[in-house]
N, C-alpha and C. Protein backbone atom coordinates (compact mmCIF):
# COMPACT_ATOMS: atom_id res chain seq x y z
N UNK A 1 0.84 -1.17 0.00
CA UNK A 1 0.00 0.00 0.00
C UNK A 1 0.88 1.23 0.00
N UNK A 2 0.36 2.18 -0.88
CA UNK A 2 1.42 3.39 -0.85
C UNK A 2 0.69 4.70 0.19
N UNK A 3 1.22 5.05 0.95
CA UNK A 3 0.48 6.09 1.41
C UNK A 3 1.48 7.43 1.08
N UNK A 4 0.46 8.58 0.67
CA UNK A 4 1.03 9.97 -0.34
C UNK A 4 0.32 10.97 1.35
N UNK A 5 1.72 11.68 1.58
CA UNK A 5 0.98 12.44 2.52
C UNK A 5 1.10 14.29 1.31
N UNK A 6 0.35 14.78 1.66
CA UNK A 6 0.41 16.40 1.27
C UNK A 6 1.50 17.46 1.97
N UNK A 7 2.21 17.72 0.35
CA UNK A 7 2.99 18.78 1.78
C UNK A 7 3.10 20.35 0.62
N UNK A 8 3.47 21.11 2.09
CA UNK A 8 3.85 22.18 1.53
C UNK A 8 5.55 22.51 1.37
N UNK A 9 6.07 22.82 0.28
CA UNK A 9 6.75 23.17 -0.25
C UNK A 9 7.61 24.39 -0.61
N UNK A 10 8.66 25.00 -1.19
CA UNK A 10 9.36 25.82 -1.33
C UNK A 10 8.15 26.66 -2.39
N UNK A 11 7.84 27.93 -2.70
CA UNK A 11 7.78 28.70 -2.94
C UNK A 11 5.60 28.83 -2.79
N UNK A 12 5.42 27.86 -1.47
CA UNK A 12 3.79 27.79 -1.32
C UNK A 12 3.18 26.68 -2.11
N UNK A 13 4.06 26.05 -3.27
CA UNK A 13 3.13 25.18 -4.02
C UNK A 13 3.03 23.95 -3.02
N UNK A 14 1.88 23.15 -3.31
CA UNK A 14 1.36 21.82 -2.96
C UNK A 14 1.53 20.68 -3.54
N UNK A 15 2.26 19.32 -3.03
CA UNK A 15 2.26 18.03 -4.00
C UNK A 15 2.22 17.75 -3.16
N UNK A 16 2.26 16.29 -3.47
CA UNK A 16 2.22 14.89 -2.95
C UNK A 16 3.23 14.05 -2.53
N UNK A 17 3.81 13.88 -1.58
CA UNK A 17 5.41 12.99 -1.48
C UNK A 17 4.81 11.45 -1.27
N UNK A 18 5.07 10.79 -1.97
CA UNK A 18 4.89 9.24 -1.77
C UNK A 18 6.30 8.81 -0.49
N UNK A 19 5.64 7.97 0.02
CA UNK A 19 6.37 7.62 1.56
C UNK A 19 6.72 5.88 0.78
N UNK A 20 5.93 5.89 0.22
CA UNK A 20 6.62 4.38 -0.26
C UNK A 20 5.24 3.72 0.69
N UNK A 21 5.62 1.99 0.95
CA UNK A 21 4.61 1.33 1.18
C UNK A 21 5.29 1.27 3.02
N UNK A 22 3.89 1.60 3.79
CA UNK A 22 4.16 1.07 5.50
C UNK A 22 3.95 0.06 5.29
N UNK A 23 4.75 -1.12 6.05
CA UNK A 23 3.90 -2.49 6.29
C UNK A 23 2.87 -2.30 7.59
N UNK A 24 1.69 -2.75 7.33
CA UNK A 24 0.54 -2.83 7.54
C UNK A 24 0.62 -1.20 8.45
N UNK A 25 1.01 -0.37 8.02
CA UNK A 25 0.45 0.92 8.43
C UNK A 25 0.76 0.91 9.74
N UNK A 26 2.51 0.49 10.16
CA UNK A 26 2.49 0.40 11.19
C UNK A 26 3.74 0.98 12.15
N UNK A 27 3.56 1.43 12.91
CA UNK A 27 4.85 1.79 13.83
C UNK A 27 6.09 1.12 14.12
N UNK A 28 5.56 -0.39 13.90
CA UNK A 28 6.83 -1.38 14.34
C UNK A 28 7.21 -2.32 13.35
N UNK A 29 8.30 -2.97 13.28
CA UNK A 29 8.60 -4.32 12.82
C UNK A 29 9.19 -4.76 14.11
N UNK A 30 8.43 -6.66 13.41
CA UNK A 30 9.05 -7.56 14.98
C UNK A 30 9.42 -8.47 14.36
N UNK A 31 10.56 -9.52 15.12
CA UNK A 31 11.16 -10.65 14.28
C UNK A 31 10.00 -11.81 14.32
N UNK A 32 8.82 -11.40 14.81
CA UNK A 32 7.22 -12.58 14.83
C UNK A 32 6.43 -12.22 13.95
N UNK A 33 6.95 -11.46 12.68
CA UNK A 33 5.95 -10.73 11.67
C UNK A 33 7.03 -10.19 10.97
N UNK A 34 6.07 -9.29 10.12
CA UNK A 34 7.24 -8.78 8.91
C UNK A 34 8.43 -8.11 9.88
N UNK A 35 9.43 -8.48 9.41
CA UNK A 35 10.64 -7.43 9.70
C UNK A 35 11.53 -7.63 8.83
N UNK A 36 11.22 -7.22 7.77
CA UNK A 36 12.34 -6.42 7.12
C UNK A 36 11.68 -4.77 5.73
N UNK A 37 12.77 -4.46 6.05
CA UNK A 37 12.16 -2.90 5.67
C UNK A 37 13.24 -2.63 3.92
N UNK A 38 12.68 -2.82 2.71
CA UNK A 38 13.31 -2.32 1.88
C UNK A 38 13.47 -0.41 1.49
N UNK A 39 14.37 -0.37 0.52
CA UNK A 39 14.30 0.91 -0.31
C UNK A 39 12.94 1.64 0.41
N UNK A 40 12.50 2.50 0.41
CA UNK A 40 11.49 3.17 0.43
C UNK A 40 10.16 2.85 0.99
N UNK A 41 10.69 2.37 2.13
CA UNK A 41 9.67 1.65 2.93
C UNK A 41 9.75 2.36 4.58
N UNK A 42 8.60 2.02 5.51
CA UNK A 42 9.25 3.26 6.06
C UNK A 42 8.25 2.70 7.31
N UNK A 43 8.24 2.91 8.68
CA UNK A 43 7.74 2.50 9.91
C UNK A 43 7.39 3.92 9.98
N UNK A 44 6.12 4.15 10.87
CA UNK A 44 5.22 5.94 11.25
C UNK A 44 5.38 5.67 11.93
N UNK A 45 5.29 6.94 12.83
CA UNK A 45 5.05 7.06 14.58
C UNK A 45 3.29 7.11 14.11
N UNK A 46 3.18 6.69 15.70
CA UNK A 46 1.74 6.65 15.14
C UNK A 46 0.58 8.14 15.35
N UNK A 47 1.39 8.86 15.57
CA UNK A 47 0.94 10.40 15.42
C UNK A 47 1.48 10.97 13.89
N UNK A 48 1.67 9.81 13.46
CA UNK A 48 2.50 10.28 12.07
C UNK A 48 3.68 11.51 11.54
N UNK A 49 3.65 11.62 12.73
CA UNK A 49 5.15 13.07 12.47
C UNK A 49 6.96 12.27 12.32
N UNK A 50 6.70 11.31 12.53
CA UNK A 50 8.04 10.76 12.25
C UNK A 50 8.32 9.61 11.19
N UNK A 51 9.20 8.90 11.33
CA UNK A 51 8.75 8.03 9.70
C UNK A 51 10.37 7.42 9.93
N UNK A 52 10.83 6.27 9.86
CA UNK A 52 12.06 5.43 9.96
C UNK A 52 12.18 4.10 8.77
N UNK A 53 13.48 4.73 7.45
CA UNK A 53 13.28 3.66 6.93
C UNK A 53 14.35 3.48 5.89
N UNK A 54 14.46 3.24 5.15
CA UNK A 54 15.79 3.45 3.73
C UNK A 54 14.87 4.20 3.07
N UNK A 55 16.05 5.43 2.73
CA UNK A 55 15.28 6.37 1.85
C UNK A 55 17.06 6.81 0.82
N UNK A 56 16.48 6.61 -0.41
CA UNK A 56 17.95 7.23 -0.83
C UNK A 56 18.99 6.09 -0.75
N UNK A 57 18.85 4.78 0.10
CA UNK A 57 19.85 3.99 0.34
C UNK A 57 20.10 4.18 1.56
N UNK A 58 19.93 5.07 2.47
CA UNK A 58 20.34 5.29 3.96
C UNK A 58 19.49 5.08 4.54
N UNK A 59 19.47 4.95 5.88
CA UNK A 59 18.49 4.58 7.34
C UNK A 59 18.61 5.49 7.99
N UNK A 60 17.38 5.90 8.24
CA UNK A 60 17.32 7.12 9.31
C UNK A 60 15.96 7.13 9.52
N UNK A 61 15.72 8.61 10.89
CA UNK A 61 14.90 9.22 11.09
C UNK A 61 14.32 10.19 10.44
N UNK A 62 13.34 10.32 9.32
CA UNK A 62 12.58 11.86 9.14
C UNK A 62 11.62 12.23 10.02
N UNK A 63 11.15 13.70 9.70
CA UNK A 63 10.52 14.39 10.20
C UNK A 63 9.59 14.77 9.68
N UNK A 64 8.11 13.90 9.42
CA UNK A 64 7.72 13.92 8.00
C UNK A 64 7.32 15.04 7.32
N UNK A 65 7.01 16.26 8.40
CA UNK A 65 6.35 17.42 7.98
C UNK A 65 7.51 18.51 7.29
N UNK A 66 8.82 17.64 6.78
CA UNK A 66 9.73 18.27 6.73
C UNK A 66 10.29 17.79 4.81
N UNK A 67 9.75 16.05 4.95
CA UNK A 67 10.21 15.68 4.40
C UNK A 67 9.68 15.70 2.45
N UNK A 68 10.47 15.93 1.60
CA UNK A 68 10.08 15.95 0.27
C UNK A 68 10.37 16.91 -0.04
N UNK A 69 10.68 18.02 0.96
CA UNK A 69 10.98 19.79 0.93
C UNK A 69 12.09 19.59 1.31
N UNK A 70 12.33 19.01 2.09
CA UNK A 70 13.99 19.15 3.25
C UNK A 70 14.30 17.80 3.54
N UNK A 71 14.86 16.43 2.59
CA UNK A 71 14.55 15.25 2.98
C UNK A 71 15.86 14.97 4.25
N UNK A 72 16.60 16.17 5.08
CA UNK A 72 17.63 15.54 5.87
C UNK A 72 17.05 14.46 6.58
N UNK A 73 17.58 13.63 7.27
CA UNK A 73 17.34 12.67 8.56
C UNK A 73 17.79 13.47 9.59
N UNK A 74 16.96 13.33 10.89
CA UNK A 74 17.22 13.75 11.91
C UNK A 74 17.83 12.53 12.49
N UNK A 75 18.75 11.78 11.91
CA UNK A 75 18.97 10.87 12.28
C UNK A 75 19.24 9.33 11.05
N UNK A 76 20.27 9.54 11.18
CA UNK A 76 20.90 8.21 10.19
C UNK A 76 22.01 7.30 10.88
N UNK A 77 22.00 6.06 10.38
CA UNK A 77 23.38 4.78 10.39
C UNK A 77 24.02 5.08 10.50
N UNK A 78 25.51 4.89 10.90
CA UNK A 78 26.73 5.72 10.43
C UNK A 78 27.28 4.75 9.89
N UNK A 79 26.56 4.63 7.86
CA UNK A 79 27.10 3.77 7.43
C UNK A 79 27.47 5.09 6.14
N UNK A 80 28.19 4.72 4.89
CA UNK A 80 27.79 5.39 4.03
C UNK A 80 26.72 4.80 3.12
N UNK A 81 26.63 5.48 2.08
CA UNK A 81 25.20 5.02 1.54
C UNK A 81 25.68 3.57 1.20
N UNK A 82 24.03 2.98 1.41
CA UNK A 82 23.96 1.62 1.75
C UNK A 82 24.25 0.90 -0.04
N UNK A 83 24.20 0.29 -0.44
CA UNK A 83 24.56 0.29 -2.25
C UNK A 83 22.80 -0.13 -2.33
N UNK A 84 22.28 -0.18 -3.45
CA UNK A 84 21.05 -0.31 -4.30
C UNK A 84 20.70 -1.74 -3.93
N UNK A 85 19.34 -1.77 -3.33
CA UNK A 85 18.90 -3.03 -3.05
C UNK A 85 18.79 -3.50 -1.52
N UNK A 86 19.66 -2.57 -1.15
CA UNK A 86 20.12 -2.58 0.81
C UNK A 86 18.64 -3.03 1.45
N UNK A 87 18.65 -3.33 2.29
CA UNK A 87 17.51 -3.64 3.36
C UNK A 87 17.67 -3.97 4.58
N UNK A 88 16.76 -3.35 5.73
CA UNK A 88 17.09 -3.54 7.40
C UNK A 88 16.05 -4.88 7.59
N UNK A 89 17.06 -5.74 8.55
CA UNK A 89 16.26 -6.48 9.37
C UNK A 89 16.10 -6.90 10.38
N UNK A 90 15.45 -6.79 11.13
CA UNK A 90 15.10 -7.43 12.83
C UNK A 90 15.61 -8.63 12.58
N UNK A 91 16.77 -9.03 13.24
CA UNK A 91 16.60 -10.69 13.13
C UNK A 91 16.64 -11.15 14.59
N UNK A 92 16.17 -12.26 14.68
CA UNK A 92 15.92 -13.13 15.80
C UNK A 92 17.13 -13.38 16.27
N UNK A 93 18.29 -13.15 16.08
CA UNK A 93 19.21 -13.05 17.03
C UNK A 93 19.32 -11.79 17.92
N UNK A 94 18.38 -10.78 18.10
CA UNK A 94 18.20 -9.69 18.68
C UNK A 94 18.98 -8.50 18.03
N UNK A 95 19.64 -8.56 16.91
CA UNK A 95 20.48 -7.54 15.72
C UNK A 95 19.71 -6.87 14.91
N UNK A 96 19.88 -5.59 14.98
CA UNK A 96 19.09 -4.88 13.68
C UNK A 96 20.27 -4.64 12.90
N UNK A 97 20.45 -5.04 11.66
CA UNK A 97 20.98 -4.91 10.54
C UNK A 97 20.47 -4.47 9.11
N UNK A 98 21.47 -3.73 8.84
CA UNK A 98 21.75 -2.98 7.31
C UNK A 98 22.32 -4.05 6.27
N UNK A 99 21.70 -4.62 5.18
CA UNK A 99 22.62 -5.53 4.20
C UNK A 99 22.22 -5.38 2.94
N UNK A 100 24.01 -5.46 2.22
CA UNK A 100 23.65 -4.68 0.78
C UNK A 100 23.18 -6.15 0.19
N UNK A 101 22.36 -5.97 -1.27
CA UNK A 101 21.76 -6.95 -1.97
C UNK A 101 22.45 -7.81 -1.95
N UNK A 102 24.31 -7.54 -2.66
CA UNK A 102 25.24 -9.03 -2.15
C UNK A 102 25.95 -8.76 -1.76
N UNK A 103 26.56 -7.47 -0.70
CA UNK A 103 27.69 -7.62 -0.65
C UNK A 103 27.62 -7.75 1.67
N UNK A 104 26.63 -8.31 1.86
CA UNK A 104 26.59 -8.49 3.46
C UNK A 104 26.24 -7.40 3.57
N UNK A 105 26.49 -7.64 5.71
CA UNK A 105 26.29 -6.58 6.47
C UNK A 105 27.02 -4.90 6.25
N UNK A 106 25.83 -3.92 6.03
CA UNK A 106 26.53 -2.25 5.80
C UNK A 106 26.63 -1.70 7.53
N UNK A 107 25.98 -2.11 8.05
CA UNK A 107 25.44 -1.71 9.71
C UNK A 107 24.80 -2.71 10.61
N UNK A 108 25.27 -2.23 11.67
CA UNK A 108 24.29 -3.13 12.68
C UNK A 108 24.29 -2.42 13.59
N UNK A 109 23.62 -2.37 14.75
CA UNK A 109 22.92 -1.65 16.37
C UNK A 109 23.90 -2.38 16.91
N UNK A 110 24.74 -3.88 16.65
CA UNK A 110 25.83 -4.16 17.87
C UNK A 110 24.67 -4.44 18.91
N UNK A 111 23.53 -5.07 19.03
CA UNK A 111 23.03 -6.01 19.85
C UNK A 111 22.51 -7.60 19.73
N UNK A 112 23.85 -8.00 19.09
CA UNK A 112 23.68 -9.32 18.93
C UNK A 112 23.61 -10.52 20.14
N UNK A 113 22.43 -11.16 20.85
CA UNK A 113 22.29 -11.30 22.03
C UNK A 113 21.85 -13.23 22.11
N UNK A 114 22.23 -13.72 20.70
CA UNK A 114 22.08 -14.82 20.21
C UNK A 114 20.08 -15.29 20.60
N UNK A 115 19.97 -16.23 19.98
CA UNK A 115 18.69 -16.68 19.77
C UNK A 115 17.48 -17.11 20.94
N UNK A 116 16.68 -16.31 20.77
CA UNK A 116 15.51 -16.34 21.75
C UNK A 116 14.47 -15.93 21.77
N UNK A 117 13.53 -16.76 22.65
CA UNK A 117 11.92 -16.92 22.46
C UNK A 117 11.24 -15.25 22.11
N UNK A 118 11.86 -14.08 23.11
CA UNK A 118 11.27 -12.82 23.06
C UNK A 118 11.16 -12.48 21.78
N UNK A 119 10.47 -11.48 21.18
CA UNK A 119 10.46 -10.96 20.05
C UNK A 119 10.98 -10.01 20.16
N UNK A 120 11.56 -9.44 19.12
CA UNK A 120 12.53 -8.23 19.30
C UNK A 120 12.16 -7.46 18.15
N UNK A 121 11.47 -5.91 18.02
CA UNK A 121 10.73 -4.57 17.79
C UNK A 121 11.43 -3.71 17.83
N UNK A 122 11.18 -2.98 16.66
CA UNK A 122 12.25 -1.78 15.94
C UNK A 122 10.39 -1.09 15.65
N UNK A 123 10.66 0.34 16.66
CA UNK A 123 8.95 1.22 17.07
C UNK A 123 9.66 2.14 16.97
N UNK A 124 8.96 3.17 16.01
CA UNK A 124 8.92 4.77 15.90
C UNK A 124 7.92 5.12 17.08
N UNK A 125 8.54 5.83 17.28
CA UNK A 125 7.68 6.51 18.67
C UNK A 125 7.29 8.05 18.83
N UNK A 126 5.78 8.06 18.93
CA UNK A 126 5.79 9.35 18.36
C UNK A 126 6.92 10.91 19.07
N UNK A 127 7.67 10.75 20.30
CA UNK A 127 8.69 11.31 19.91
C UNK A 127 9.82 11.65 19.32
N UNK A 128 9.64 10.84 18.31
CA UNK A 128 10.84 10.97 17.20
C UNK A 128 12.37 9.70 17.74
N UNK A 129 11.70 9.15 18.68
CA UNK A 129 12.73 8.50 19.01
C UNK A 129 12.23 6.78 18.26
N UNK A 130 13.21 6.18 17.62
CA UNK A 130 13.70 4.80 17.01
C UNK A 130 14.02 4.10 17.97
N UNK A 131 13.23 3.05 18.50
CA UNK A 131 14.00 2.02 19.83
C UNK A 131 13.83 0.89 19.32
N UNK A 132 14.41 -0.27 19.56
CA UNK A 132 14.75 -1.53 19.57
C UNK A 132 14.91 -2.13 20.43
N UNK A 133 13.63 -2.71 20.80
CA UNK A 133 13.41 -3.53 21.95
C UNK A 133 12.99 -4.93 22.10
N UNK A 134 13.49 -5.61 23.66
CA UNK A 134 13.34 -7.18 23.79
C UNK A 134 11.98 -6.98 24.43
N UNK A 135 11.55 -8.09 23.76
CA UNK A 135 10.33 -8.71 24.63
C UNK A 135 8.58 -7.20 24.62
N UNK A 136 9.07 -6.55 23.68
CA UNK A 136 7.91 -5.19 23.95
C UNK A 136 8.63 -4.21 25.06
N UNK A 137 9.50 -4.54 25.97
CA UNK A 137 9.53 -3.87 27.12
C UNK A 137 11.17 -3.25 27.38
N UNK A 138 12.32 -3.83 27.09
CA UNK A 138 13.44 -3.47 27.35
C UNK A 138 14.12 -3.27 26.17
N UNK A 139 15.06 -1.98 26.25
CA UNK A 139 14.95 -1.10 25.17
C UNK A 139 16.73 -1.07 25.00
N UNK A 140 17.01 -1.95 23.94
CA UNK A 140 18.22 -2.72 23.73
C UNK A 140 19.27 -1.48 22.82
N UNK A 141 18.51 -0.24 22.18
CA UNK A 141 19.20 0.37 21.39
C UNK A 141 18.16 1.48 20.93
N UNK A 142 18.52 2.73 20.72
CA UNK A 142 17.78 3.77 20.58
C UNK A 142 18.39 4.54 19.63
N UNK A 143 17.72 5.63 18.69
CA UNK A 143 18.45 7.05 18.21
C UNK A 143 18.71 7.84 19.07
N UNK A 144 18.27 7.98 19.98
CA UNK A 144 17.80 9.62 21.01
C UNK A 144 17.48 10.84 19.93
N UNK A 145 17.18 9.87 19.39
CA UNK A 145 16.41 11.31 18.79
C UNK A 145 14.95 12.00 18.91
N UNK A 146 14.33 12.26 20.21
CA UNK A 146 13.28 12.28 21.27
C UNK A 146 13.42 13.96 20.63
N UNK A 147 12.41 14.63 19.91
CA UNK A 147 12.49 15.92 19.32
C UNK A 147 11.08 16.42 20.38
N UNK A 148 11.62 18.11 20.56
CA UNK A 148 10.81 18.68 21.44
C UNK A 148 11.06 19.01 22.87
């Protein structure tokens, strides 16, 4: 599903920025459901002001009321751009990872905590903050990027 939010723009005009497709219109990926996030795919806060996803090849935080006019990240990987095809995934070893189409891992959060029952959730939160958490509840890796 593509969702097109409305924005305003450099000199007053109005378009449409395509966000690419949310999976199921949702704040999170978990390694018990979809988790993995391609190209132009993107997790909402669920106040919709934030948005976490590969855009351009990179991973980051936007700001959506910002974005299509001003696409910085308030918040990116510290990878360089990821090569064409890249994609993040929750994996069940408790790791969020960056991997190019063939050439492996571009990034990881460095919480590799080996294999277990909890599910482990990568949630935009409507303060702009990106967490990655065990079990719904303990919060293994963050942006701090908490805006406001």
């Amino acid at each position: 599903m593509v969702d097109n939010l409305e924005k305003n723009c450099l000199g007053g005009k109005r378009r449409f920025v395509s966000w690419g497709r949310f999976p199921r219109q949702s704040s999170s990926i978990c390694t018990n459901g979809t988790s993995t996030l391609y190209n132009d795919e993107f997790i909402v806060s669920p106040n919709r002001l934030y948005a976490a996803g590969l855009y351009n090849n990179s991973f980051g935080v936007y700001n959506t009321a910002a974005f299509g006019c001003n696409s910085t990240a308030i918040w990116s990987a510290s990878q360089s751009s990821a090569p064409a095809g890249a994609y993040v995934i929750a994996q069940n070893d408790a790791n969020l990872v960056i991997y190019g189409s063939t050439s492996g891992p571009v990034w990881a959060a460095g919480t590799n905590h080996g294999q277990n029952d909890a599910p482990y959730c990568l949630i935009m939160l409507d303060s702009g903050n990106l967490i990655w958490v065990e079990g719904n509840s303990t919060v293994m890796w963050q942006t701090n990027t908490v805006q406001g």
